[in-house]
Protein backbone atom coordinates (compact mmCIF):
# COMPACT_ATOMS: atom_id res chain seq x y z
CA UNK A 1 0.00 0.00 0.00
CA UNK A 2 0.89 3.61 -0.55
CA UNK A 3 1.33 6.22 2.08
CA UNK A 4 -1.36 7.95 0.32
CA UNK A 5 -3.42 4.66 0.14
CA UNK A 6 -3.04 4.69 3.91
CA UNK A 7 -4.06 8.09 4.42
CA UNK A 8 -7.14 7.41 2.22
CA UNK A 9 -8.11 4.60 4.69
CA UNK A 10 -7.73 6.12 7.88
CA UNK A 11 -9.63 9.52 7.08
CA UNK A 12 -12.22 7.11 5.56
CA UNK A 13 -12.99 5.06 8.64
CA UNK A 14 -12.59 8.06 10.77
CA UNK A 15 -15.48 9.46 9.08
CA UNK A 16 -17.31 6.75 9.74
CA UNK A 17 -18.83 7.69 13.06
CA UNK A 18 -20.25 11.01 11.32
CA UNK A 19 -21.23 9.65 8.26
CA UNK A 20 -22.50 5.73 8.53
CA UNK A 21 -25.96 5.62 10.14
CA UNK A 22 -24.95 2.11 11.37
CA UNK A 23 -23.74 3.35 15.01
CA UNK A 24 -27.01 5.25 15.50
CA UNK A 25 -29.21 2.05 13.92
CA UNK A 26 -31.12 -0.91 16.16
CA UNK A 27 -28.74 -3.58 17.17
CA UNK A 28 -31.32 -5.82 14.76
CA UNK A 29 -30.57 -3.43 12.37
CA UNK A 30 -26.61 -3.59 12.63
CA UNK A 31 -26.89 -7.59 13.23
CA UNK A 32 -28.82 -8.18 9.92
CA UNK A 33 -26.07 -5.58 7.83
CA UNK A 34 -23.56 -7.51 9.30
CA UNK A 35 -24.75 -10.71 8.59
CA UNK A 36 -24.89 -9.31 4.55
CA UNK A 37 -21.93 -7.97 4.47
CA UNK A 38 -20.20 -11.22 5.71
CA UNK A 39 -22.53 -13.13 3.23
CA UNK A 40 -21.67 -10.64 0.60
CA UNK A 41 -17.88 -11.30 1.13
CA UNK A 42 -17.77 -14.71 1.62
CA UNK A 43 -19.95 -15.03 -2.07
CA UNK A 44 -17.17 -12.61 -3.76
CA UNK A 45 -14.16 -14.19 -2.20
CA UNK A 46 -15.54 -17.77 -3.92
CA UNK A 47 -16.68 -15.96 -6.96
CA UNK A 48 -14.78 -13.10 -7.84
CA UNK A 49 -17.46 -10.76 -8.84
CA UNK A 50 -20.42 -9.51 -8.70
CA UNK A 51 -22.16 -11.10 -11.80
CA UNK A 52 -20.01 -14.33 -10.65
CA UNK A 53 -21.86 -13.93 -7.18
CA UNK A 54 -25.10 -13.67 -8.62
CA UNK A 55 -24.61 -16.80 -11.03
CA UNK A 56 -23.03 -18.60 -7.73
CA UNK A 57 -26.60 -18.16 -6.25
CA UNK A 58 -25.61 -14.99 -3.60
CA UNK A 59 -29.40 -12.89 -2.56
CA UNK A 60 -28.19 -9.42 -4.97
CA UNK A 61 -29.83 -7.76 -1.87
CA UNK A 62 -26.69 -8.83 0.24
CA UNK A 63 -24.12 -7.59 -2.60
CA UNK A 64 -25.40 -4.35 -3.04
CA UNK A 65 -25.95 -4.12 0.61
CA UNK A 66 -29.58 -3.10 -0.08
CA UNK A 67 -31.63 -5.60 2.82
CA UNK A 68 -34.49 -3.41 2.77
CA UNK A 69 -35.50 -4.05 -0.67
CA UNK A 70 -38.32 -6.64 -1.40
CA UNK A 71 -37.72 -10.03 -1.86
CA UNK A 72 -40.46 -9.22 -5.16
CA UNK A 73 -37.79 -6.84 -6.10
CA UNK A 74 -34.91 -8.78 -5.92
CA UNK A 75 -34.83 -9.80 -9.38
CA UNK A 76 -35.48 -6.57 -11.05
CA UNK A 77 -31.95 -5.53 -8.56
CA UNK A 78 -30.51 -8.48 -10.52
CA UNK A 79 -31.10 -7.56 -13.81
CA UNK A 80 -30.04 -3.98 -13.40
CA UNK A 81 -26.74 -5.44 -11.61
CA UNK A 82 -26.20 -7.49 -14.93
CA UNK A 83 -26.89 -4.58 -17.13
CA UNK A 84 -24.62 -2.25 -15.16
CA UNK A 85 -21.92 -4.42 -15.18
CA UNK A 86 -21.79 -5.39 -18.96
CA UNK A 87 -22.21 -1.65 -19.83
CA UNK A 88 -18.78 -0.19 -20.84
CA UNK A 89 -18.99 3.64 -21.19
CA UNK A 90 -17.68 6.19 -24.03
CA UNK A 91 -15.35 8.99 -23.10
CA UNK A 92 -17.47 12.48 -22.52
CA UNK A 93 -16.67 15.73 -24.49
CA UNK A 94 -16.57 18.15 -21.17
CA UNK A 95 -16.44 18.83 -18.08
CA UNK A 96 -17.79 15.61 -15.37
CA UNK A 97 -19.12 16.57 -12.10
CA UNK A 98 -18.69 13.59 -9.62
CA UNK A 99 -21.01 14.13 -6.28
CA UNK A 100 -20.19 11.15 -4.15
CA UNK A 101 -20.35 10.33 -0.37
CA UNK A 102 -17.66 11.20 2.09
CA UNK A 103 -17.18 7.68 3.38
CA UNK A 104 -16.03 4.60 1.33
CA UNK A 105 -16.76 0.94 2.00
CA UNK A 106 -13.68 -0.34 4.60
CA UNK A 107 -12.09 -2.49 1.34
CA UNK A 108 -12.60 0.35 -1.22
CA UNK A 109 -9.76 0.03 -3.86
CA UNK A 110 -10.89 3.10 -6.15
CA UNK A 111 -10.39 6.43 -7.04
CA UNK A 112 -11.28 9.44 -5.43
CA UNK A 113 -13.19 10.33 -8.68
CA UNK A 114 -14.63 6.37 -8.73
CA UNK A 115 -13.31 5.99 -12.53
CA UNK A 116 -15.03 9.33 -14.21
CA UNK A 117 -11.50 11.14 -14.96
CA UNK A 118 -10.94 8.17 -17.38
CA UNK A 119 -13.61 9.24 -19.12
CA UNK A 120 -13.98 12.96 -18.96
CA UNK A 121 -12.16 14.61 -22.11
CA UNK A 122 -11.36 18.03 -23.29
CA UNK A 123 -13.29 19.77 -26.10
CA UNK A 124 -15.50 17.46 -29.10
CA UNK A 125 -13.70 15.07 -31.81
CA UNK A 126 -9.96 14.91 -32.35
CA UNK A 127 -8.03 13.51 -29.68
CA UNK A 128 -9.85 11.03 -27.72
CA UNK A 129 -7.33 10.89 -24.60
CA UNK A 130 -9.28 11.46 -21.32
CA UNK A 131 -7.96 14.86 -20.68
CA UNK A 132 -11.50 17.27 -19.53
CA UNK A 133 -11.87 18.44 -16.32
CA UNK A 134 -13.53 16.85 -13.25
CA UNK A 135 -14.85 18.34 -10.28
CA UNK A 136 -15.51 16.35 -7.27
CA UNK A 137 -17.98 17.51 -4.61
CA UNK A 138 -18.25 15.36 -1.18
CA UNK A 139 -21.21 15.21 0.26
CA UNK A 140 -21.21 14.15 4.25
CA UNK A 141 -22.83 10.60 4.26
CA UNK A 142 -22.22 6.82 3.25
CA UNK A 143 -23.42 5.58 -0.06
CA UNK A 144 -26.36 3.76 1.40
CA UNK A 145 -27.62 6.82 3.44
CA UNK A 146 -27.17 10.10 1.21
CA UNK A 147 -30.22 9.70 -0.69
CA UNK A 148 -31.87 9.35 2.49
CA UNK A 149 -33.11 12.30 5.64
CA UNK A 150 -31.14 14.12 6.23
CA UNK A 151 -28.26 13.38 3.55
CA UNK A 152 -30.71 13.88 0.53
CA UNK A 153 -30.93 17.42 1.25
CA UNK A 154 -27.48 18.06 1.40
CA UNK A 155 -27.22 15.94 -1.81
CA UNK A 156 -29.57 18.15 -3.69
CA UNK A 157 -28.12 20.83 -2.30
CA UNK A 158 -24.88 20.26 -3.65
CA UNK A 159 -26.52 18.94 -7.41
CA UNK A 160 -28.31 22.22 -7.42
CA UNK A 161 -25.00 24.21 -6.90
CA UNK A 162 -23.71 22.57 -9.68
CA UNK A 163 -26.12 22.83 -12.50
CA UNK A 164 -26.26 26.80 -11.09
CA UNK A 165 -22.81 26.31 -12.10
CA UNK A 166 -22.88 25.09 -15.41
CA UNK A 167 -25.96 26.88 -16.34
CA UNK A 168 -24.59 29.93 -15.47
């Protein structure tokens, strides 16, 4: 690991407290996301993927990390997995706003910008190197919990901002 790696990790988890509803849940609450996330791991470790998972017979509702969703649901969640997945992206001619959440999963391996400068380039046609700008805004939460109360608001907040932005 990098020292920068590192650093990444430990402001992560110590945003954790602040940011993860999962200290201020039920202890049924915390025992059942628990209990997914070890399922979820356990089905990636022996699978190597998501899609893999899925195919393995893993519940897409412990993957994702999503245990509130219906069980009627579940395989509409598995189709849009599969779609997501096999979907590979064209580069974009301009400037990429990224609004993500402040706190990563604990074995987060990404980027800061979660892929998007790869695709962000400068100006229409010519060279299609991933050179364009992106801006990155944080907004306080954990992906599960920033499109709920009280993160949504914050969330809009900061999409608002931005279209202000490129509108004006």
């Amino acid at each position: 690991m990098t020292p920068s790696t590192i650093w990444r990790l430990v402001k992560n988890v110590a945003y954790w407290p602040l940011d993860d509803d999962f200290l201020r849940s039920e202890w049924a609450a915390q025992r059942r996301r628990v209990s997914g996330k070890v399922k979820s791991m356990r089905s990636r470790r022996k699978s190597g993927g998501l899609v893999e998972a899925l195919d393995a017979g893993a519940d897409v509702r412990d993957l994702l990390g999503l245990w509130k969703v219906p069980a009627h649901a579940r395989g509409f969640l598995e189709r849009y997995v599969r779609m997501v997945t096999a979907y590979h992206p064209e580069t974009y001619p301009g400037e990429v706003t990224v609004l993500r959440a402040r706190t990563f999963r604990l074995a987060f391996r990404g980027t800061p910008d979660l892929g998007w400068r790869g695709l962000a380039r400068e100006g229409v046609g010519g060279d299609e190197a991933a050179t364009g700008e992106v801006r990155i805004t944080i907004v306080p939460g954990a992906h599960d919990t920033i499109l709920k109360e009280p993160r949504v608001g914050q969330l809009a907040a900061a999409l608002s901002k931005s279209l202000q932005r490129t509108q004006g």
